[in-house]
C-alpha atoms as a PDB file:
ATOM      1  CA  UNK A   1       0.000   0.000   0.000  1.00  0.00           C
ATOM      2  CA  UNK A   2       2.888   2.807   0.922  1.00  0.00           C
ATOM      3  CA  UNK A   3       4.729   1.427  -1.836  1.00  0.00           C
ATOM      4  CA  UNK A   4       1.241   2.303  -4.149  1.00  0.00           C
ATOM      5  CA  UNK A   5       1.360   5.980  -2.737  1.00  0.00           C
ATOM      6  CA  UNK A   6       4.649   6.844  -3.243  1.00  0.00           C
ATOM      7  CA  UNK A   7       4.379   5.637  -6.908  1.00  0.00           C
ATOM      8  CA  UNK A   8       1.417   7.655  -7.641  1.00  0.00           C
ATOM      9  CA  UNK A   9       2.538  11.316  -6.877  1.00  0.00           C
ATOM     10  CA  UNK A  10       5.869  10.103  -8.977  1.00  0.00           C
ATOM     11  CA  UNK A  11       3.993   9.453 -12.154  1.00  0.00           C
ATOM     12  CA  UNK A  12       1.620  12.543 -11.578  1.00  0.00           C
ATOM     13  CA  UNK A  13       5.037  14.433 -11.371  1.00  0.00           C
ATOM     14  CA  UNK A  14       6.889  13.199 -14.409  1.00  0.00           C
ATOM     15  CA  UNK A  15       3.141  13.779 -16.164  1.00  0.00           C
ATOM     16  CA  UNK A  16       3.232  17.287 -15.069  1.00  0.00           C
ATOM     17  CA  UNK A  17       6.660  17.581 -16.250  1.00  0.00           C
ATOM     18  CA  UNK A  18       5.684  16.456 -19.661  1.00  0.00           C
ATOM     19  CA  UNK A  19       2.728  18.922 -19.957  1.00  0.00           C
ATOM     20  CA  UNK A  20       4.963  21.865 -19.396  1.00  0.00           C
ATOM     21  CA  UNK A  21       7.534  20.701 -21.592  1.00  0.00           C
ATOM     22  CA  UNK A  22       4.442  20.561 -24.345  1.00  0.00           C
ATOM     23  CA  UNK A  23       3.097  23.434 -23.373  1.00  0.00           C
ATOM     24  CA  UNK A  24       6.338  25.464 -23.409  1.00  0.00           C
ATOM     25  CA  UNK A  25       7.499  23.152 -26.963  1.00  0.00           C
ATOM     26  CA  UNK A  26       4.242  24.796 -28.926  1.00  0.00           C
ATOM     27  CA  UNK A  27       4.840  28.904 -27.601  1.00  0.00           C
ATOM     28  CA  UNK A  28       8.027  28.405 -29.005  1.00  0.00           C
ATOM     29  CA  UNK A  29       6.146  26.834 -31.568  1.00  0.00           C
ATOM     30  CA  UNK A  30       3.992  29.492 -32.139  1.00  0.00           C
ATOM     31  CA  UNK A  31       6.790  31.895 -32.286  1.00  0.00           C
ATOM     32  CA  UNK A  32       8.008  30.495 -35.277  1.00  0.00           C
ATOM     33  CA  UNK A  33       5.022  32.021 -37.274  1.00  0.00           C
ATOM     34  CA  UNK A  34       4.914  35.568 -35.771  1.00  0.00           C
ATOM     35  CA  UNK A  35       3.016  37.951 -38.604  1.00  0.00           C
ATOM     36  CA  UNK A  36       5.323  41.220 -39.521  1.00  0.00           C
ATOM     37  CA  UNK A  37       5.082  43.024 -42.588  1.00  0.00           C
ATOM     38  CA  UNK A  38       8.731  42.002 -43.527  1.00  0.00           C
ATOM     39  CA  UNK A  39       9.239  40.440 -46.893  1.00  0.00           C
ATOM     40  CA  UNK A  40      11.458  37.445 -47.604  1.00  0.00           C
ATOM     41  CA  UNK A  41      14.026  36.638 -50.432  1.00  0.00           C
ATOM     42  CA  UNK A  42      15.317  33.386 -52.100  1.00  0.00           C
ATOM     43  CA  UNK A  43      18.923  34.441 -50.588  1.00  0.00           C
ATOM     44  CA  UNK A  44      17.630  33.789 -47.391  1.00  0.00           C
ATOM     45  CA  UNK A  45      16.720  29.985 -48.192  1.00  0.00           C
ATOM     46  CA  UNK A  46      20.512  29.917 -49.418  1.00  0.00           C
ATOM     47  CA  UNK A  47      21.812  31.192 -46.657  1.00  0.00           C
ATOM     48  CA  UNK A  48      19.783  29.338 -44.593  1.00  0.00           C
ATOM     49  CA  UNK A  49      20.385  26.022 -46.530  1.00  0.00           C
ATOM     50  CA  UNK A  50      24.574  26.849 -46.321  1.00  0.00           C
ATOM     51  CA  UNK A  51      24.288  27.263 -42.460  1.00  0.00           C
ATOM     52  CA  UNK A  52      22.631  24.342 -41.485  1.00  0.00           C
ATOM     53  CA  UNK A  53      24.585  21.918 -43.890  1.00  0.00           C
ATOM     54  CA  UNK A  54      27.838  23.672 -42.396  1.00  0.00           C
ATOM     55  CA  UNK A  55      26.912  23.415 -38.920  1.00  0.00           C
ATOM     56  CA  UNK A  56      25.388  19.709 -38.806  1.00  0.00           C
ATOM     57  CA  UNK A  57      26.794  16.052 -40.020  1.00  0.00           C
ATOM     58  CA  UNK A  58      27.994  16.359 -43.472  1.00  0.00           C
ATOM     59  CA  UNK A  59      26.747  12.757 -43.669  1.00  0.00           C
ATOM     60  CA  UNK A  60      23.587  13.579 -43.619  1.00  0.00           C
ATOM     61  CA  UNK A  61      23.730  15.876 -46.553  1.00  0.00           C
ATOM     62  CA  UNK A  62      24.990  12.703 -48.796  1.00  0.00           C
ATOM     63  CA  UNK A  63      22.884  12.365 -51.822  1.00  0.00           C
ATOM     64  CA  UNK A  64      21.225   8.459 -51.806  1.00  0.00           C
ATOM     65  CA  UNK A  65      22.161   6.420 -54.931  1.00  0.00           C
ATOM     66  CA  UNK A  66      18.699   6.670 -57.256  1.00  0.00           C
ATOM     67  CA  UNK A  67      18.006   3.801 -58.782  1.00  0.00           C
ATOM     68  CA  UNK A  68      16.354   4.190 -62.192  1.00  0.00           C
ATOM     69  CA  UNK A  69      12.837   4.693 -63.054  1.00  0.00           C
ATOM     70  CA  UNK A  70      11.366   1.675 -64.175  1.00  0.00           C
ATOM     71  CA  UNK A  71       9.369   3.655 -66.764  1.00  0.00           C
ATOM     72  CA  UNK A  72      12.758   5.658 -68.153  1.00  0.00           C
ATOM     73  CA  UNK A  73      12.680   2.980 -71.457  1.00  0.00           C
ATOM     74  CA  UNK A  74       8.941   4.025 -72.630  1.00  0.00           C
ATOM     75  CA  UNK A  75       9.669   7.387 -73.731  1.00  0.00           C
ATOM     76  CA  UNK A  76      10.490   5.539 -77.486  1.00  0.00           C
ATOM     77  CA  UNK A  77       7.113   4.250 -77.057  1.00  0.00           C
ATOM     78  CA  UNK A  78       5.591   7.009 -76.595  1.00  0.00           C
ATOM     79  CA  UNK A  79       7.095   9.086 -79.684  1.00  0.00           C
ATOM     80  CA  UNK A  80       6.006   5.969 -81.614  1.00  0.00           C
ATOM     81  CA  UNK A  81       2.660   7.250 -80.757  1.00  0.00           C
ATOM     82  CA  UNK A  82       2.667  11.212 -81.262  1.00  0.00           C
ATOM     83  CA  UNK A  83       1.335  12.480 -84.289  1.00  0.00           C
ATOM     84  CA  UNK A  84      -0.172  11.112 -87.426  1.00  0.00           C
ATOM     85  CA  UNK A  85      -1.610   9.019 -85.430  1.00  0.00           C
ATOM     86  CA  UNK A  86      -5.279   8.567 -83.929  1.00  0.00           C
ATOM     87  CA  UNK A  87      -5.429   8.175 -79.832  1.00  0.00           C
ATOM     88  CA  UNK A  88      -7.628   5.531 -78.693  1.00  0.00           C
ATOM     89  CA  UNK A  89     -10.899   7.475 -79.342  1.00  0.00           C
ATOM     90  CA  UNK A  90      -9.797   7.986 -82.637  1.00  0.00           C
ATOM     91  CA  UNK A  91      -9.252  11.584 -82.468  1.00  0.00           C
ATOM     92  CA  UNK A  92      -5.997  13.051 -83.892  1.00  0.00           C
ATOM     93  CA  UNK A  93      -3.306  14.247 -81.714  1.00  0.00           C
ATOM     94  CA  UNK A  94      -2.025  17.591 -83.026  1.00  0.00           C
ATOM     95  CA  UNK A  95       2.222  18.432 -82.434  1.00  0.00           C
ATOM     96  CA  UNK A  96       0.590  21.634 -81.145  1.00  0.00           C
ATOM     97  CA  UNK A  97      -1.571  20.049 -78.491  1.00  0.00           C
ATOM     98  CA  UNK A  98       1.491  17.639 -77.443  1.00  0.00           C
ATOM     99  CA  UNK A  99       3.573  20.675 -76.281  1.00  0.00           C
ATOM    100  CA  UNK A 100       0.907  22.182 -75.139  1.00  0.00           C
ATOM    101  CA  UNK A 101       0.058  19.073 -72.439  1.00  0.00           C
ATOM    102  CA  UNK A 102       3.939  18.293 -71.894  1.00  0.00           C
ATOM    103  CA  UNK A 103       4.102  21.948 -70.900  1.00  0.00           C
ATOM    104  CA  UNK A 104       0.678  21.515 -68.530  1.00  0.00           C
ATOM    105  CA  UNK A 105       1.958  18.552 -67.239  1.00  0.00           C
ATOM    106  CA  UNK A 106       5.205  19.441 -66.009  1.00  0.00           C
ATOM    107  CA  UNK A 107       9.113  17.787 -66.430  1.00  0.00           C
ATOM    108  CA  UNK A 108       8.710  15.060 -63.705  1.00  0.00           C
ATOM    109  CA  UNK A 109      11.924  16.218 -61.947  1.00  0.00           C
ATOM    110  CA  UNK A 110      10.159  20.057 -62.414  1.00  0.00           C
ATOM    111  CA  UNK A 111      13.050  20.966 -64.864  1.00  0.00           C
ATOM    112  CA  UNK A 112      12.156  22.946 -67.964  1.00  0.00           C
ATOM    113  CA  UNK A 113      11.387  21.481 -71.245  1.00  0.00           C
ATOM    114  CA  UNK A 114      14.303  22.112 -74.023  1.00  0.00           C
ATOM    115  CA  UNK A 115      12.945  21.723 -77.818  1.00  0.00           C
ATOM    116  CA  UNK A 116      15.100  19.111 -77.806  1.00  0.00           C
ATOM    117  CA  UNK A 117      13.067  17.234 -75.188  1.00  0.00           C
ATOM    118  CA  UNK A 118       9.658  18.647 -76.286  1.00  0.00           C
ATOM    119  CA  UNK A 119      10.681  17.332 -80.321  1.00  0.00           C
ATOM    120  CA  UNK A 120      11.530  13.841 -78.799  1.00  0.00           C
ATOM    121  CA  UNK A 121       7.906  13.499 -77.605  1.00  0.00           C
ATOM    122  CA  UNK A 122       6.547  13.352 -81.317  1.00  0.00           C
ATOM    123  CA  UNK A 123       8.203  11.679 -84.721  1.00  0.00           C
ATOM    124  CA  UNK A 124       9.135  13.788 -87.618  1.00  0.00           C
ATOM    125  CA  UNK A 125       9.292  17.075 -85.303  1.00  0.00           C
ATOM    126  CA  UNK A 126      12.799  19.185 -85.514  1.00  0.00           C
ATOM    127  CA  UNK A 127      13.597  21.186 -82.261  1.00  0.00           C
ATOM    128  CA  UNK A 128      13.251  24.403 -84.875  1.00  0.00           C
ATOM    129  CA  UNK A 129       9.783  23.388 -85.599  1.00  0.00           C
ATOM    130  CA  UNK A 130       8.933  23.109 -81.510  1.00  0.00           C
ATOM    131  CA  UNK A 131      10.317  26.987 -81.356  1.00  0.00           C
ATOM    132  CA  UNK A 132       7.748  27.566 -84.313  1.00  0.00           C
ATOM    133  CA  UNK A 133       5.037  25.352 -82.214  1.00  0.00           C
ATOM    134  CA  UNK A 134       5.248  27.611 -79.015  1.00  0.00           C
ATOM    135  CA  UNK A 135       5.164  30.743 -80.727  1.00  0.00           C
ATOM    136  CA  UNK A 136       1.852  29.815 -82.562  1.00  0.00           C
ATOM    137  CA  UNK A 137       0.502  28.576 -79.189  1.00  0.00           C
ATOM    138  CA  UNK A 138       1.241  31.945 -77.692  1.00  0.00           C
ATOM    139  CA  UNK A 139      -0.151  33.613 -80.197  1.00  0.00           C
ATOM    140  CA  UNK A 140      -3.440  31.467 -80.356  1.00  0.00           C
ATOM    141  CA  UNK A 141      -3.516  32.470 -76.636  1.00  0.00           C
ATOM    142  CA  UNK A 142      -3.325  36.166 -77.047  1.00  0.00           C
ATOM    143  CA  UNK A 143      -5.866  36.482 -79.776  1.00  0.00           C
ATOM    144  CA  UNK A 144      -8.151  34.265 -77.234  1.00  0.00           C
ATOM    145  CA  UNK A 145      -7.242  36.391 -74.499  1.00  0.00           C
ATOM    146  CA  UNK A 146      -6.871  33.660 -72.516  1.00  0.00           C
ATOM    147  CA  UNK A 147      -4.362  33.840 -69.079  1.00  0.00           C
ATOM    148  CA  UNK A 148      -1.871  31.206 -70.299  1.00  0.00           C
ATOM    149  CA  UNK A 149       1.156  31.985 -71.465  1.00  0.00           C
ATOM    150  CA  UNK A 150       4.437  29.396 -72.779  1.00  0.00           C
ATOM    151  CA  UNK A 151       7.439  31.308 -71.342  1.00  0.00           C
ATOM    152  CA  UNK A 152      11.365  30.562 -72.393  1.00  0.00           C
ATOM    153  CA  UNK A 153      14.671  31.067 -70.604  1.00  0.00           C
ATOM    154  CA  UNK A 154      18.020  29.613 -70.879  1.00  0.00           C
ATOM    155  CA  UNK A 155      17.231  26.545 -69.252  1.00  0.00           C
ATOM    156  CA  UNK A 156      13.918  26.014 -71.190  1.00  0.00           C
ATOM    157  CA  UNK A 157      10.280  26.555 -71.787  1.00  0.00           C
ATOM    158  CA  UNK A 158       7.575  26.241 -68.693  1.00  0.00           C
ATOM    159  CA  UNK A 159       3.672  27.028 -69.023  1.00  0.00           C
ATOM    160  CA  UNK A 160       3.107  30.385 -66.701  1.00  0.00           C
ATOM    161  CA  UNK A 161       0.536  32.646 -66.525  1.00  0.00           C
ATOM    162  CA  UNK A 162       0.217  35.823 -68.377  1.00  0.00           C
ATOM    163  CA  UNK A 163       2.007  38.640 -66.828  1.00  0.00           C
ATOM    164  CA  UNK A 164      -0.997  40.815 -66.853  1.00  0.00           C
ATOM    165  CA  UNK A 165      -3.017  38.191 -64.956  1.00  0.00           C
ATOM    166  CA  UNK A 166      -0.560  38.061 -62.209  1.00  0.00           C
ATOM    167  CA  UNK A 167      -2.676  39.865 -59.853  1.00  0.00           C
ATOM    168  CA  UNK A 168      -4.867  36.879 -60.135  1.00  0.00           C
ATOM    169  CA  UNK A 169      -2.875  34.647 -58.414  1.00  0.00           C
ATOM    170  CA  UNK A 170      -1.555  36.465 -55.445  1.00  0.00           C
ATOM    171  CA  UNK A 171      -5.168  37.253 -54.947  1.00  0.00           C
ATOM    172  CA  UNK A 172      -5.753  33.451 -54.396  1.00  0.00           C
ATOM    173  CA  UNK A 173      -2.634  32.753 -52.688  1.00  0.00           C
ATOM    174  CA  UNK A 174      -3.135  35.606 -50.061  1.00  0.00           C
ATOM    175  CA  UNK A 175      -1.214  38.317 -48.683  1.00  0.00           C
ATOM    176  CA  UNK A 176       2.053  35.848 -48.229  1.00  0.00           C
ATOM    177  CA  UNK A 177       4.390  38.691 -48.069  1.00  0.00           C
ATOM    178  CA  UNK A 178       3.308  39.415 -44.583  1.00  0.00           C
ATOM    179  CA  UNK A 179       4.184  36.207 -42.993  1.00  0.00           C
ATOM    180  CA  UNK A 180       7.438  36.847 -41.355  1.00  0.00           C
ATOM    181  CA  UNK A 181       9.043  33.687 -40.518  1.00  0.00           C
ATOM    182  CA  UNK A 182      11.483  32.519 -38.467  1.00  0.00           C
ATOM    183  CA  UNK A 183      15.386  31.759 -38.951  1.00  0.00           C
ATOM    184  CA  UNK A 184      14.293  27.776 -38.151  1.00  0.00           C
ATOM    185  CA  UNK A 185      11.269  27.865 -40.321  1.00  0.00           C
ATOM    186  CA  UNK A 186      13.295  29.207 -43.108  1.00  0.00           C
ATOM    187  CA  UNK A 187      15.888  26.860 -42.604  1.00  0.00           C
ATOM    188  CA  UNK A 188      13.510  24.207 -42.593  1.00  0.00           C
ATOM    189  CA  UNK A 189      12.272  25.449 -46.149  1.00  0.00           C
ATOM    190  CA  UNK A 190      15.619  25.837 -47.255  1.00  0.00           C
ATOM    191  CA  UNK A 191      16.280  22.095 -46.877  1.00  0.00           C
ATOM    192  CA  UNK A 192      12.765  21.203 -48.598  1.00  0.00           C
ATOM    193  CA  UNK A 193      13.425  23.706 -51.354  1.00  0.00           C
ATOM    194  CA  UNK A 194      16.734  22.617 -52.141  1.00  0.00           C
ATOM    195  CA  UNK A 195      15.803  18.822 -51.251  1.00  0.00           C
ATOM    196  CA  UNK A 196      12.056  18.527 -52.614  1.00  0.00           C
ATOM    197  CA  UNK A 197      11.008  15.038 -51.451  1.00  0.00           C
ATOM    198  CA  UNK A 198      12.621  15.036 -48.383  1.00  0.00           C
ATOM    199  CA  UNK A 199      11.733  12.979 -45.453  1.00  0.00           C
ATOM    200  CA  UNK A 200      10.900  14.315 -41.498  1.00  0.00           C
ATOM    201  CA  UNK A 201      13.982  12.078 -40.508  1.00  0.00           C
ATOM    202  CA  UNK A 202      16.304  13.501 -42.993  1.00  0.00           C
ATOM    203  CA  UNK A 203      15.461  17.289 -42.223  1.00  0.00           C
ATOM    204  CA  UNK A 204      15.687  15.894 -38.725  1.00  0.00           C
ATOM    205  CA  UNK A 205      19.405  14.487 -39.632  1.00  0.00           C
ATOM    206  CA  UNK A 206      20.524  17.258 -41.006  1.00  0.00           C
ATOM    207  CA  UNK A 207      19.555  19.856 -38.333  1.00  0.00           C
ATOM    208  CA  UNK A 208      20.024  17.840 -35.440  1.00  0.00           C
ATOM    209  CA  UNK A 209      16.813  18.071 -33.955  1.00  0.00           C
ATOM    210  CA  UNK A 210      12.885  17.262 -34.284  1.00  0.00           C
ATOM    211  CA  UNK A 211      11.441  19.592 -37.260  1.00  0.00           C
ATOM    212  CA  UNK A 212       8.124  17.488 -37.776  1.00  0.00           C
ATOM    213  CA  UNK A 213       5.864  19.965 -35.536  1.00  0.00           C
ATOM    214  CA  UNK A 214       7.281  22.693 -37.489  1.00  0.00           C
ATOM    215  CA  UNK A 215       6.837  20.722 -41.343  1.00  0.00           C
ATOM    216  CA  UNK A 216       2.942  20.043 -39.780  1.00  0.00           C
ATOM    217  CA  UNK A 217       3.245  24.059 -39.327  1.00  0.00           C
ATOM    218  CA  UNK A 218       4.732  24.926 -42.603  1.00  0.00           C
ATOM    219  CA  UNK A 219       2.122  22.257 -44.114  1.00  0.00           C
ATOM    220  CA  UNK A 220      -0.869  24.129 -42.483  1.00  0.00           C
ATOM    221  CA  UNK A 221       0.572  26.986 -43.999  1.00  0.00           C
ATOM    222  CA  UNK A 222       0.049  25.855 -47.066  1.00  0.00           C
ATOM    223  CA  UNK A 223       4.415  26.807 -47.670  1.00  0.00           C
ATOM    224  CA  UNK A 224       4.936  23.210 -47.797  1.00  0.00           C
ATOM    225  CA  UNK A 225       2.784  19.865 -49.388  1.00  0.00           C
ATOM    226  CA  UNK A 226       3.322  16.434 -48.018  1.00  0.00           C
ATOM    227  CA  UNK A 227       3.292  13.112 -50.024  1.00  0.00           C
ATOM    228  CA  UNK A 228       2.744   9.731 -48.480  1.00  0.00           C
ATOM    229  CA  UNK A 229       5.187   7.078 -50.815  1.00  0.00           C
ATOM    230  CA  UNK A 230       5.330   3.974 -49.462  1.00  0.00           C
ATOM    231  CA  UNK A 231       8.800   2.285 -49.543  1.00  0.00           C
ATOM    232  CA  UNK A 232       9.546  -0.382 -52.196  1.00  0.00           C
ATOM    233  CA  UNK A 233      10.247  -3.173 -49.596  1.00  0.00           C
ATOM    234  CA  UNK A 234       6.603  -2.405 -48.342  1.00  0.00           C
ATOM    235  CA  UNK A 235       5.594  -1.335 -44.811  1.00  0.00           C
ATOM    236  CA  UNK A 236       4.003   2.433 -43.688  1.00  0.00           C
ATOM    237  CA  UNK A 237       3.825   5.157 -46.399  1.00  0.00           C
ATOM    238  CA  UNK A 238       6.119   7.578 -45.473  1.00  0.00           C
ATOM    239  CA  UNK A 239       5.817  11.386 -45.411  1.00  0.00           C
ATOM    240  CA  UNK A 240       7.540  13.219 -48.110  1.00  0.00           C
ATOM    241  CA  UNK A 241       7.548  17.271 -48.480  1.00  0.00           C
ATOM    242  CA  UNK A 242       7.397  19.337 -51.291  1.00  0.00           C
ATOM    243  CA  UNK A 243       7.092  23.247 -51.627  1.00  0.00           C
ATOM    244  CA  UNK A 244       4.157  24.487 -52.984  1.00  0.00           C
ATOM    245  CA  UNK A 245       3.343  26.825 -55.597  1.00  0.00           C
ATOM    246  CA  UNK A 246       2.505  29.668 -52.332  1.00  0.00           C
ATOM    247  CA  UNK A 247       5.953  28.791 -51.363  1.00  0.00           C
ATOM    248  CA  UNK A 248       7.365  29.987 -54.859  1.00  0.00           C
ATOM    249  CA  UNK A 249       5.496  33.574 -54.629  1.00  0.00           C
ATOM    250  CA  UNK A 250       6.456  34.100 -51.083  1.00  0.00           C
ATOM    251  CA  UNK A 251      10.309  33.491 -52.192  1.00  0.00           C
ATOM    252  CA  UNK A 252       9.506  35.084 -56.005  1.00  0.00           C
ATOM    253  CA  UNK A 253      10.841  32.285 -58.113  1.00  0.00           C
ATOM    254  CA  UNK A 254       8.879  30.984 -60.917  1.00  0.00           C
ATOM    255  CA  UNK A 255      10.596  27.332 -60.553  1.00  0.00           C
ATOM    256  CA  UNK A 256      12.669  25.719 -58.018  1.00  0.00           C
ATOM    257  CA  UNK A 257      15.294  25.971 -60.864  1.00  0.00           C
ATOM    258  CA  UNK A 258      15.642  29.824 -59.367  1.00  0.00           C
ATOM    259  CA  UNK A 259      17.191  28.921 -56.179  1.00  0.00           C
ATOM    260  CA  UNK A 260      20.452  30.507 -55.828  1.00  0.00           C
ATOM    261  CA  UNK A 261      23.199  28.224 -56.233  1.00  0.00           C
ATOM    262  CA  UNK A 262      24.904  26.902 -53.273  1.00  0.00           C
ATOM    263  CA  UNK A 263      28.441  26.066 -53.427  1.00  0.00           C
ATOM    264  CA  UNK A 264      28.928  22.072 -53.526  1.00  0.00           C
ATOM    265  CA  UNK A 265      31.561  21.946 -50.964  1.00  0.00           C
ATOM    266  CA  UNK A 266      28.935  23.505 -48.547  1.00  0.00           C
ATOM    267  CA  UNK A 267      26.182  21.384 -49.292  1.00  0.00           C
ATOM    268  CA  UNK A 268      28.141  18.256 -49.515  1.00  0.00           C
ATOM    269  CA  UNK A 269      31.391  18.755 -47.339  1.00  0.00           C
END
């Protein structure tokens, strides 16, 4: 019976302990997303992404070995089955409507498309003919006044939005440029941004400490998406996190291709 009593106060102690620790854990929390009219820039997600891979285990910055996708060999099959030829409704598949849904789509590793790459979708299509393709499409989407626009830079072409229609979208994203966040939150979008895919465990590797309340935060927040993948030897999906197209306007890059470089020796000491 004594024995009973002096247990009891021991675990109400240690739960006590716990509910501070909590308690104190989410006003730090909360302090992470403090609203200030301060604006961000992408330098800070370099900075931020230099710091922490300087100051934690360079082992945890190693890139994994990537096994190849098992769908890599189908892109012949699939210019086998571009134009002048009928889809499976029988309707005919235009070069023009090709780029056009490549372009929609998206590069898979959200890189832009080259004409080399767009003219390798389709047979009997030079990379001088996709140049000729785009501009027709951009004109076709001026004279509809339509929002849409095909845009080109060194590194490729990428579907955008018209730059008079840009209103539009910060409208629906909301006011992001008044989120001030904190050094930590911005270092744990640094290591999403320049790591898309990333894991909790690997953020939490490479800054040394838990970071999945604050990706849960930065989730809500609509700065970062999160993708369940289940691992091929089976078991639990795991969690990985993206940044999302808010995440881009807050930082004003078009692509993730617009992060500032960080030097290699940094990121991978």
């Amino acid at each position: 019976m004594d024995d009973d009593e002096h247990a009891k106060p021991t675990d109400h102690d240690e739960s006590g302990d716990s509910d501070d620790a909590a308690l104190e854990f989410k006003e730090e929390l909360a302090d992470e997303f403090a609203e200030d009219l301060d604006g961000l820039s992408m330098d800070d997600l370099g900075a931020a992404y230099a710091r922490v891979a300087a100051e934690h285990d360079p082992e945890a910055f190693a890139q994994p070995e990537e096994a190849a996708p098992e769908n890599e060999a189908s892109e012949t099959d699939i210019a086998d089955e571009e134009p002048g030829h009928s889809d499976a409704d029988g309707a005919y598949v235009t070069p023009e409507a090709i780029v056009e849904a490549a372009l929609f789509v998206g590069h898979p590793e959200n890189k832009r498309f080259t004409e080399q790459r767009l003219a390798s979708l389709m047979r009997d299509v030079s990379p001088e003919e996709v140049v000729v393709l785009v501009d027709q499409l951009n004109e076709s989407y001026k004279e509809a006044d339509q929002g849409l626009r095909i845009m080109r830079d060194e590194q490729g072409y990428r579907m955008s939005i018209a730059p008079e229609v840009e209103a539009v979208r910060r409208s629906f994203l909301g006011k992001v440029r008044e989120t001030r966040l904190s050094q930590t939150a911005i270092e744990v979008l640094s290591l999403v941004a320049y790591q898309p895919g990333i894991t909790a465990q690997k953020v939490q590797d490479q800054r040394g400490r838990e970071s999945g309340p604050l990706l849960n935060q930065l989730v809500r927040r609509q700065l970062l998406k999160m993708e369940r993948i289940k691992p091929p030897e089976g078991g639990r999906a795991i969690p990985h996190y993206h940044p999302t197209e808010r995440f881009l306007v807050l930082f004003g890059l078009q692509t993730l291709d617009d992060l500032p470089q960080v030097d290699e020796a940094v990121r991978e000491p």
